[in-house]
Protein backbone atom coordinates (compact mmCIF):
# COMPACT_ATOMS: atom_id res chain seq x y z
CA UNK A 1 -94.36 38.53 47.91
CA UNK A 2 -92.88 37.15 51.09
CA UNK A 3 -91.50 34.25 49.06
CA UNK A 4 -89.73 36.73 46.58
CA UNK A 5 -88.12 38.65 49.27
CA UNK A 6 -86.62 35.77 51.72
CA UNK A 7 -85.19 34.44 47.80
CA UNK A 8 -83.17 38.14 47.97
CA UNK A 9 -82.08 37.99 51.58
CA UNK A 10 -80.56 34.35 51.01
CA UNK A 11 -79.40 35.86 47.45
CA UNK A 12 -77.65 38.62 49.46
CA UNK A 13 -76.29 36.16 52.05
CA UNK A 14 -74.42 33.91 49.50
CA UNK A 15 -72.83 36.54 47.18
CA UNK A 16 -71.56 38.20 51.07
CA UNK A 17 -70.13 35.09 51.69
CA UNK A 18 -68.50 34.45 48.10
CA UNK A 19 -67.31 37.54 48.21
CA UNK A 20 -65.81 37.71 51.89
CA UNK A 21 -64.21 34.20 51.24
CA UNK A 22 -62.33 35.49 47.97
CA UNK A 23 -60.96 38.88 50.32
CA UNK A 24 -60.28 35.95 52.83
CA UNK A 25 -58.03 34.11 50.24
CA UNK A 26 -56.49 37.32 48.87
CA UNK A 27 -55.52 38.34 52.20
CA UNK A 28 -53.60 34.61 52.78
CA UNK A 29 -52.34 34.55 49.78
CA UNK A 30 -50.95 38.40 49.91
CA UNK A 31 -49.99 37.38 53.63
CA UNK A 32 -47.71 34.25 52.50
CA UNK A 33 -43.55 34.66 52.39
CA UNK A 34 -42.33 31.26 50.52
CA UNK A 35 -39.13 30.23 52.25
CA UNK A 36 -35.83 30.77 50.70
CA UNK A 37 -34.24 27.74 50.26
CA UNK A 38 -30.99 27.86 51.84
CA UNK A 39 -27.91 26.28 49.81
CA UNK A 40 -24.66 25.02 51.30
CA UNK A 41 -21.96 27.73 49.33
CA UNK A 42 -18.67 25.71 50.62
CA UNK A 43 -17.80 22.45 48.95
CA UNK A 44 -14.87 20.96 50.25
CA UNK A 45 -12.95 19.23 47.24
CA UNK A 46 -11.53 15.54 48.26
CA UNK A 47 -8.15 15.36 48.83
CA UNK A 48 -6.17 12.29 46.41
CA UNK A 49 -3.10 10.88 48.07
CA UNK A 50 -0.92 9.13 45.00
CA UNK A 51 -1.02 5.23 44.70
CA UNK A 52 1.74 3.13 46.35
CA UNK A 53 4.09 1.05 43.67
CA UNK A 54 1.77 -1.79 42.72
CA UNK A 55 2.84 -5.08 43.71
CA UNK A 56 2.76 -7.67 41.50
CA UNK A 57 0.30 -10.62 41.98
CA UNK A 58 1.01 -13.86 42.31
CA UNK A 59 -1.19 -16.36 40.25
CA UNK A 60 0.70 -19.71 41.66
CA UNK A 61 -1.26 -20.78 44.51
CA UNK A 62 1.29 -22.66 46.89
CA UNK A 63 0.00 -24.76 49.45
CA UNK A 64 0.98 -24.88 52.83
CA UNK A 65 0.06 -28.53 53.32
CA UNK A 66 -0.19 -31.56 51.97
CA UNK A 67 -3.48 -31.85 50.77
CA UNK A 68 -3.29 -35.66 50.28
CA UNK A 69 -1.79 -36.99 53.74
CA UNK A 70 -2.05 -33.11 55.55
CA UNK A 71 1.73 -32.64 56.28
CA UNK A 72 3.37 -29.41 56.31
CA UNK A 73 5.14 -28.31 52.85
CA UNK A 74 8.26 -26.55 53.41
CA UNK A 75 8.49 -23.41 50.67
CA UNK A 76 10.39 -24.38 46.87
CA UNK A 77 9.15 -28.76 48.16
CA UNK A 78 7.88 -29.89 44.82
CA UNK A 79 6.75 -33.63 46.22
CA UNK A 80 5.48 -33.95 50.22
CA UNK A 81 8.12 -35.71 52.72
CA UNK A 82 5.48 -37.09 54.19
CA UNK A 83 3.37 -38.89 51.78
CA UNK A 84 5.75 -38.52 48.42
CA UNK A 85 2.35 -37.06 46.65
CA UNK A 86 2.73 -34.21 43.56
CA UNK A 87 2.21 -31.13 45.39
């Protein structure tokens, strides 16, 4: 008989405890204010200045010296006065 009765009282105590964790949980979860997320409303548009007139590129590479002897090349020299090479 004693065995019987200590099986309720430790009955008792777990379906308390079951019972006051679920309040426990209800209460947190009743208790709980999810943050609001907070958006930026104000977008500031990028402001597009017009392109300049496109200059043209220049594919002839022109050296500035000599690349046989090193002298300098003087602009519209189509042979080195230094060396004579092919420039």
């Amino acid at each position: 008989m004693a065995v019987g009765g200590l099986g309720l009282i430790i009955g008792g105590i777990i379906i308390y405890r079951e019972l006051r964790d679920k309040r426990r949980d209800a209460q947190r979860a009743s208790s709980y204010v999810q943050p609001t997320p907070t958006y930026q409303t104000t977008v500031e548009q990028p402001t597009y200045q017009p392109i300049a007139q496109a200059q043209p590129i220049t594919t002839e590479f022109k050296p500035k010296f000599c690349t046989s002897c090193g002298g300098k090349i003087e602009e519209g020299m189509t042979f080195c006065s230094n060396c004579g090479a092919s420039i």
